[in-house]
Protein backbone atom coordinates (compact mmCIF):
# COMPACT_ATOMS: atom_id res chain seq x y z
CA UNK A 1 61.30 299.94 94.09
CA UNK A 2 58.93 302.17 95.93
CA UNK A 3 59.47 305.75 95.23
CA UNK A 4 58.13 308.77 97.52
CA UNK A 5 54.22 308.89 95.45
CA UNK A 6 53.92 305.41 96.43
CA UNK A 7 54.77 305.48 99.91
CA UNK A 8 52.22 309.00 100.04
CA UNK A 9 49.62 306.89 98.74
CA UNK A 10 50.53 304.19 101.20
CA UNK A 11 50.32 306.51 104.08
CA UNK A 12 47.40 308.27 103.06
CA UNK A 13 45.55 304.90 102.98
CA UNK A 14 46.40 304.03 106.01
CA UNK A 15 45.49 307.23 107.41
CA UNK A 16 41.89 306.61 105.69
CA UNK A 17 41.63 302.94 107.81
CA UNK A 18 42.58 304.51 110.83
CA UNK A 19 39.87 307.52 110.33
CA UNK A 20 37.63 304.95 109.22
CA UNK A 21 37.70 302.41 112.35
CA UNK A 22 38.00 305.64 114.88
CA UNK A 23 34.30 307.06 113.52
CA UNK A 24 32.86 303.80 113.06
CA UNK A 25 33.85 303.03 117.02
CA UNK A 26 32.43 306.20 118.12
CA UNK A 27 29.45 305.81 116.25
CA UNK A 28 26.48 305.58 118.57
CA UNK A 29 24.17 302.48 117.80
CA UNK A 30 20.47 303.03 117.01
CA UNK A 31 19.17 302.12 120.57
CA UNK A 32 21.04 301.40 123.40
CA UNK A 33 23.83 302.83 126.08
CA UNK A 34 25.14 306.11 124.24
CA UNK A 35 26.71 309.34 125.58
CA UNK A 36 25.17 312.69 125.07
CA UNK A 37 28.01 315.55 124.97
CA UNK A 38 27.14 319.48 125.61
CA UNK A 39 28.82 321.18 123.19
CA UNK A 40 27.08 325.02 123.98
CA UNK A 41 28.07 325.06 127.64
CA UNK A 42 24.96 323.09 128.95
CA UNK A 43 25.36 321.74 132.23
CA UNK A 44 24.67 317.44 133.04
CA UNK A 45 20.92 319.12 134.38
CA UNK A 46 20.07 320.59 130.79
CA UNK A 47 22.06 317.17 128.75
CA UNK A 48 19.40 314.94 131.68
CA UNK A 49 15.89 317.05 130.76
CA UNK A 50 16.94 316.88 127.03
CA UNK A 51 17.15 312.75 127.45
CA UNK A 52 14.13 312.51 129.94
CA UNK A 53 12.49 314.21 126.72
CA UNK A 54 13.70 312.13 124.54
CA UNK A 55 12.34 308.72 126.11
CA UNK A 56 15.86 307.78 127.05
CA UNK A 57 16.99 306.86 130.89
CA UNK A 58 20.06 308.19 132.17
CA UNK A 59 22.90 305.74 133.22
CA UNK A 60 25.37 308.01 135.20
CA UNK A 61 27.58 311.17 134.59
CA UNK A 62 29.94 310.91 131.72
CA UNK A 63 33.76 311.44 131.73
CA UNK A 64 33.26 314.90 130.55
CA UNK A 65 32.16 317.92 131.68
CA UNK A 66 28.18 318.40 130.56
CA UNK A 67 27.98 314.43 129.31
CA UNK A 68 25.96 311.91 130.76
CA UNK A 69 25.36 308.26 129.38
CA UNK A 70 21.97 307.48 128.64
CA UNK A 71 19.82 303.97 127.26
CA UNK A 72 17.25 305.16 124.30
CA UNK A 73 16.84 305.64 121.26
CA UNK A 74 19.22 307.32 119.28
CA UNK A 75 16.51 309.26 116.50
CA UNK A 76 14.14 310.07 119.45
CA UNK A 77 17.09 311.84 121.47
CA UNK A 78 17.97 313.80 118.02
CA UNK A 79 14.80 315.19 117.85
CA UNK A 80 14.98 316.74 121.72
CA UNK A 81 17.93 318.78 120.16
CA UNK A 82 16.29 321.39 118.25
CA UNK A 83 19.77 322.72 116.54
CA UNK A 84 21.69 322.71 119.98
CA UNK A 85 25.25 321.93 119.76
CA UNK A 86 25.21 318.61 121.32
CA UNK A 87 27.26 315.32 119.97
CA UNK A 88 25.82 311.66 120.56
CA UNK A 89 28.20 309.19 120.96
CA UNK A 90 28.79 305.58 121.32
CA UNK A 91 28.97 304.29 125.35
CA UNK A 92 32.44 302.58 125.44
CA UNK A 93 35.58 302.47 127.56
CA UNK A 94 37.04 305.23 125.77
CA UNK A 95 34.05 307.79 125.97
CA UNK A 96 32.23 306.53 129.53
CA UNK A 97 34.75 304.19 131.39
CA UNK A 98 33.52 300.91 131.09
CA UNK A 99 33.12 298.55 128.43
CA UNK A 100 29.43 298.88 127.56
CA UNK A 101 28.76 299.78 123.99
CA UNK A 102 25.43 299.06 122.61
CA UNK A 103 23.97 297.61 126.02
C-alpha cells in the first residue's frame, strides 16, 4: 500500500525528470544555431555586435524581444559577455520557431 511519503517521493522524482529533460533541451550545443537572450534591456543591435564579436553569424531575430539566433561557437560568444546579463540558449522550435537545434 502506498502511503502519502511514498507518493511525495514519487512526485518529487518525477518533478526531477521533468527539470532534468527541460534544461538539458534548452541547453545550447558547443557550436552551432543557438539563441542569444538580452537580459539587461539590450536591444537585437547590442545582442548582433556582441555575436559579430564573438565570431558567430547571425541567423534572424529571435521570438523575443532583444534575442537573435546566431551559428558560432558557444565559449567564443561567452567571452564577448564581459558579466552582461545575457542567457545562451539552444535554437529549437520552442525558443526560435523552427526546428533547428544544433544546425
Amino acid at each position: 500500500m502506498w502511503n502519502q511519503g511514498n507518493r511525495s517521493l514519487l512526485a518529487l522524482q518525477g518533478f526531477a525528470v521533468a527539470a532534468a529533460f527541460t534544461a538539458f533541451s534548452l541547453w545550447p550545443p558547443a557550436t552551432g544555431a543557438m539563441v542569444l537572450v538580452s537580459l539587461d534591456g539590450s536591444g537585437r543591435n547590442e545582442v548582433a555586435k556582441i555575436a559579430l564579436a564573438g565570431g558567430a553569424a547571425l541567423l534572424r531575430a529571435g521570438n523575443l524581444p532583444g534575442s537573435m539566433v546566431v551559428s558560432g561557437n558557444r565559449t567564443d560568444i561567452a567571452t564577448q559577455l564581459h558579466g552582461r546579463a545575457f542567457l545562451i540558449v539552444a535554437a529549437s522550435g520552442l525558443t526560435c520557431g523552427s526546428g533547428s537545434r544544433g544546425k
